[in-house]
Protein backbone atom coordinates (compact mmCIF):
# COMPACT_ATOMS: atom_id res chain seq x y z
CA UNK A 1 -35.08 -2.11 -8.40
CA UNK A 2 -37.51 -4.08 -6.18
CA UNK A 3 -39.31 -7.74 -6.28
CA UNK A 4 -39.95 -10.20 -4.20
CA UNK A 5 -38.28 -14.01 -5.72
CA UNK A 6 -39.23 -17.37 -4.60
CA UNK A 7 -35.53 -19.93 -5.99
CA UNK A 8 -36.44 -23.24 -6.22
CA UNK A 9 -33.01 -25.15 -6.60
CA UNK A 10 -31.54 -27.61 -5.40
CA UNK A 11 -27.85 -27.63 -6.22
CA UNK A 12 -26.29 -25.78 -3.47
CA UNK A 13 -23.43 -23.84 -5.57
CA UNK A 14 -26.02 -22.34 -8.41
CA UNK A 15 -28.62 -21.43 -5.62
CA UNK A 16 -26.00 -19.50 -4.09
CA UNK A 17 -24.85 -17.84 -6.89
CA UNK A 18 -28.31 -16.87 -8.13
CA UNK A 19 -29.02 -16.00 -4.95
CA UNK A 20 -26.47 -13.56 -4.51
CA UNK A 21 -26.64 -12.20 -7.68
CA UNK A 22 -30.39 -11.06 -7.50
CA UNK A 23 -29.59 -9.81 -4.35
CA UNK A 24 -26.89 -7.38 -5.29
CA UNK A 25 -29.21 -6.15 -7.96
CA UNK A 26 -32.13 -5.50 -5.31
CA UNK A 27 -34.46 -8.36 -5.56
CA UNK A 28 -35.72 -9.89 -1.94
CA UNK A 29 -34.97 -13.78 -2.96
CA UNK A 30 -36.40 -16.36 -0.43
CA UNK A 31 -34.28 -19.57 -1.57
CA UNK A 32 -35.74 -23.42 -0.54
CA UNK A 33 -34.25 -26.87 -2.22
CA UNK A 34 -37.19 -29.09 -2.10
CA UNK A 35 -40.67 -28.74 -3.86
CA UNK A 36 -42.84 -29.01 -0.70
CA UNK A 37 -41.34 -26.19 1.01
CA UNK A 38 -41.51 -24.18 -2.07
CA UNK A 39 -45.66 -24.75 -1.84
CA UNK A 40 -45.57 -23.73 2.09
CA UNK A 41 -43.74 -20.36 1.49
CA UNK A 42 -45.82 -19.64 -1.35
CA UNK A 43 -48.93 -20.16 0.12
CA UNK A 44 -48.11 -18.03 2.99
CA UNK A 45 -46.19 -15.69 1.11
CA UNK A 46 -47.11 -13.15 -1.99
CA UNK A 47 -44.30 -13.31 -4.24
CA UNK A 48 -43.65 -10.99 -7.58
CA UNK A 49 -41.89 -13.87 -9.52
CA UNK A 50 -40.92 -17.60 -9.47
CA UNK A 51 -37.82 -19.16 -10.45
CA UNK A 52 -37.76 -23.05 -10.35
CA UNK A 53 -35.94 -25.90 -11.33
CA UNK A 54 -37.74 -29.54 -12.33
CA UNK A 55 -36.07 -31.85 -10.75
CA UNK A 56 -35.88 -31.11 -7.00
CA UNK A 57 -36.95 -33.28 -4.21
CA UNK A 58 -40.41 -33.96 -2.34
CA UNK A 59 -42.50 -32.02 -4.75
CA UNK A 60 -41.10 -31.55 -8.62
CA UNK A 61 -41.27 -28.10 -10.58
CA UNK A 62 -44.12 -29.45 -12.79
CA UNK A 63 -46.18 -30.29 -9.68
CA UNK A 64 -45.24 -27.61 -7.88
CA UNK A 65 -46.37 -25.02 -10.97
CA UNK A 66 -49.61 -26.89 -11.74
CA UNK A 67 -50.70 -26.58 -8.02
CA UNK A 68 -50.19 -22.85 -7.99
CA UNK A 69 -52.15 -22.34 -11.21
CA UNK A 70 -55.07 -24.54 -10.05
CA UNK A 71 -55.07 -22.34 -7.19
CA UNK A 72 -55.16 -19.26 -9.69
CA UNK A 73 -51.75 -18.13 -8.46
CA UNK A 74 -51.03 -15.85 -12.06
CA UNK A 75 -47.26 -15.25 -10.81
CA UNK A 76 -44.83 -15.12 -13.50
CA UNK A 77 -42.51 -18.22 -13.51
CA UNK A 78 -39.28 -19.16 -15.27
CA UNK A 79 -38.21 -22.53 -15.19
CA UNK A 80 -34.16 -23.44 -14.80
CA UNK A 81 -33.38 -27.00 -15.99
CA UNK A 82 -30.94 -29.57 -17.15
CA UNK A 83 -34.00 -31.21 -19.07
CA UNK A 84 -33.59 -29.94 -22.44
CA UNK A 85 -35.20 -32.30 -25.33
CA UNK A 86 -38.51 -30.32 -26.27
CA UNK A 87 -41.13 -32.67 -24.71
CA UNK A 88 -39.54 -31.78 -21.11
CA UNK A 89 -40.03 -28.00 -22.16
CA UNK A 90 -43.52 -28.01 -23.48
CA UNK A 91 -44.45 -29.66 -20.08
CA UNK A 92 -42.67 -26.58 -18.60
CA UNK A 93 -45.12 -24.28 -20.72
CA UNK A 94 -48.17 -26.50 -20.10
CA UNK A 95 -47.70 -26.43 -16.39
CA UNK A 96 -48.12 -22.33 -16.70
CA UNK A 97 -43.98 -21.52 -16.90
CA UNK A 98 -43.62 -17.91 -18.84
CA UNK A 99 -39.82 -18.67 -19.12
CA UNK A 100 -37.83 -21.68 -19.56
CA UNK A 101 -33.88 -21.91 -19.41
CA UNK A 102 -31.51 -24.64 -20.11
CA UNK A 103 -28.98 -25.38 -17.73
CA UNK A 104 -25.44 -24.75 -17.87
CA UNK A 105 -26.44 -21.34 -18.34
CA UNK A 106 -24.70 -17.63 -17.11
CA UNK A 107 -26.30 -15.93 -14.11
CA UNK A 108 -26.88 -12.87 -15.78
CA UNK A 109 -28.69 -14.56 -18.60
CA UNK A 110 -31.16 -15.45 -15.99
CA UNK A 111 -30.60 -12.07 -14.71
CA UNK A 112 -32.11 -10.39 -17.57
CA UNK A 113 -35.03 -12.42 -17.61
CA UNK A 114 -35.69 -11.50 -14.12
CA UNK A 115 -35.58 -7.99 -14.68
CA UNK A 116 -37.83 -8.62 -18.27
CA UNK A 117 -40.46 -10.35 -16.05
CA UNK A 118 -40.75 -7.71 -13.32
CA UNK A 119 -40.30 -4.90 -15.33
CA UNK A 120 -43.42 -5.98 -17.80
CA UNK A 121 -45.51 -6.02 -15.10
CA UNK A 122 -47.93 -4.03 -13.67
CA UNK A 123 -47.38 -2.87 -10.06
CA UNK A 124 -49.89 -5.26 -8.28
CA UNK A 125 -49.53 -5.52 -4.73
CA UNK A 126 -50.64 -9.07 -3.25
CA UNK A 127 -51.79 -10.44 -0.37
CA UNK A 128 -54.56 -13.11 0.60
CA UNK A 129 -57.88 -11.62 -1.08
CA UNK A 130 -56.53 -8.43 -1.43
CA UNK A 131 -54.75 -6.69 -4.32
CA UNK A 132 -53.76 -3.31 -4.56
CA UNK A 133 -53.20 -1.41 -8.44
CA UNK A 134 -50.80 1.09 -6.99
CA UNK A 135 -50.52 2.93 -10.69
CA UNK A 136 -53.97 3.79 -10.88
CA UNK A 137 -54.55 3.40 -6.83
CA UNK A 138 -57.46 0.98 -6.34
CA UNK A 139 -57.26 -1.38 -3.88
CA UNK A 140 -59.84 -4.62 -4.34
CA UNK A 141 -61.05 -7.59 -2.19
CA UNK A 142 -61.84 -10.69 -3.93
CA UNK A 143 -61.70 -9.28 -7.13
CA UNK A 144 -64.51 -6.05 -5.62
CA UNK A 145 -63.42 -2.66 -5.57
CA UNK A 146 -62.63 -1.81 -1.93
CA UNK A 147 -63.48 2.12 -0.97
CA UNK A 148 -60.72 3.43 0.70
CA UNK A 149 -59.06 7.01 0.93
CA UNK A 150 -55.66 8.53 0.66
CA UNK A 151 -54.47 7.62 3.87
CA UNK A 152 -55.58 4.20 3.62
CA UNK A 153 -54.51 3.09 0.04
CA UNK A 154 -51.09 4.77 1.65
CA UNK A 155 -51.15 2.54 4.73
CA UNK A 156 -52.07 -0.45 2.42
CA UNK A 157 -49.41 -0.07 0.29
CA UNK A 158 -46.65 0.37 3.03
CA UNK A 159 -48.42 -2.66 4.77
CA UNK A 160 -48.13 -4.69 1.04
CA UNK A 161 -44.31 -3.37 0.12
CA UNK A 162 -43.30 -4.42 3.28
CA UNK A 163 -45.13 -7.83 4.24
CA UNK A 164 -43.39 -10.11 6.88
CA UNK A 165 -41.86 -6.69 8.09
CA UNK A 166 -42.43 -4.60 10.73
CA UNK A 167 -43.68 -0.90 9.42
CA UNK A 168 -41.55 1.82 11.10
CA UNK A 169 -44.42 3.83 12.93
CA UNK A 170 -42.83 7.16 11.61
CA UNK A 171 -42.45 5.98 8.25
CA UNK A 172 -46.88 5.44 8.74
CA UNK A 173 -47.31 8.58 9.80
CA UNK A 174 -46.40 10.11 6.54
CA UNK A 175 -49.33 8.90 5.73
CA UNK A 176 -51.56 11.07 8.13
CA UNK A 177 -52.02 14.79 7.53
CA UNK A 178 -52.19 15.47 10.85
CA UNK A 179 -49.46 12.42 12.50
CA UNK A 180 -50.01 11.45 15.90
CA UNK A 181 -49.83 7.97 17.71
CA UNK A 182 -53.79 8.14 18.29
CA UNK A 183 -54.65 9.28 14.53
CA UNK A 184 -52.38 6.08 13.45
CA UNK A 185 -54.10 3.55 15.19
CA UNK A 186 -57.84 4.94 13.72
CA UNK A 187 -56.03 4.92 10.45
CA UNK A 188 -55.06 1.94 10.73
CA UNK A 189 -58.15 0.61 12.68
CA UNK A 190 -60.54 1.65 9.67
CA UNK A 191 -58.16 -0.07 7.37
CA UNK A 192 -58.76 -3.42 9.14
CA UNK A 193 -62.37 -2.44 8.94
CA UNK A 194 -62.54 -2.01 5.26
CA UNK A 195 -59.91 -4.54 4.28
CA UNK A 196 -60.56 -7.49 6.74
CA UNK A 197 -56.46 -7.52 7.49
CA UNK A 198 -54.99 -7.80 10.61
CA UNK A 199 -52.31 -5.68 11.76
CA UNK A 200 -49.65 -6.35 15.08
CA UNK A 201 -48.54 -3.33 16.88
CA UNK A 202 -45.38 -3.87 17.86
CA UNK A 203 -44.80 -0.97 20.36
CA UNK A 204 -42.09 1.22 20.21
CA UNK A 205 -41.23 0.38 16.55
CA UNK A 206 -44.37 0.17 14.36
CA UNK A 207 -47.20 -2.14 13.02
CA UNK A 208 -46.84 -5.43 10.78
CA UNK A 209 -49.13 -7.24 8.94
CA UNK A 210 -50.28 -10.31 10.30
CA UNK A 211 -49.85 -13.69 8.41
CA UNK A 212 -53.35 -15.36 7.47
């Protein structure tokens, strides 16, 4: 099981518990209690699913949602809140939520959801202008189909399962049919070409992807 979860809560105790509990089933959960630094990790983060609550400080759920869908951010989002007549969840719909749960509710409830989310979707990779379809291996930049060949569309995937990370240069190589230090860095070298990323070589251990 794998996904990358941006929590949204403010309530110490629950965003610990949900935290920990998507955790221990695989997820990667980045976990923030205020709105505005929600937007900031989102923005410089690609993210396979949203959780948020409403009422949270600087920057509510509802604004928070509406921004990233104005900004064609098509990220599945389920919404976790105490506001339960139906006007407060139709606003959760309208501002783009796929999910809404009323609070009190069990962890594993929004467990399952989770896992109903991430599972229905397709295996999209994410990052700035570039998205990578690594079922039927195309890679594309703003929305254009990007020509790249095995090695590359294996590079960019590493590079896109493993953003924020550093790459483990061996774990690249098994990309290369003939590995080598020197073959790596044209592999990776025509991959910037074609793509437009940036990559850091961190020497010794690998090559990261560089924030934009």
């Amino acid at each position: 099981m794998s996904g990358r979860i941006l929590l949204l809560e403010d309530d110490r105790a629950l965003g610990e518990t949900i935290k920990e509990l998507l955790e221990e089933n695989g997820y990667s959960v980045d976990w923030v209690r205020d709105g505005a630094e929600a937007a900031e990790l989102s923005y410089d983060n690609s993210y396979d699913l949203y959780i948020f609550d409403i009422n949270v400080p600087e920057l509510d759920g509802y604004e928070l949602l509406e921004g990233l869908r104005a900004a064609d951010d098509k990220t599945p989002a389920i919404y976790i809140s105490a506001m339960v007549d139906i006007k407060a969840i139709a606003k959760g719909f309208d501002a783009g939520a796929d999910d809404y749960i009323k609070k009190p509710f069990f962890p594993e409830e929004l467990l399952i959801r989770a896992k109903a989310k991430l599972g229905s979707q397709k295996r999209i990779l994410k990052f700035a202008d570039i998205e990578l379809d690594s079922e039927v291996r195309v890679a594309r930049k703003e929305g254009e189909i990007i020509p790249l060949g095995e090695v590359q569309l294996c590079l960019l995937r590493l590079f896109l399962e493993h953003r924020g990370q550093v790459v483990d240069k061996d774990r690249l190589m098994e990309c290369l049919e003939h590995p080598g230090a020197s073959a790596l860095r044209v592999a990776i070298s025509k991959l910037k070409e074609k793509t437009g990323l940036e990559f850091k070589n961190v020497r010794g251990v690998g090559y990261a992807l560089k924030k934009r």
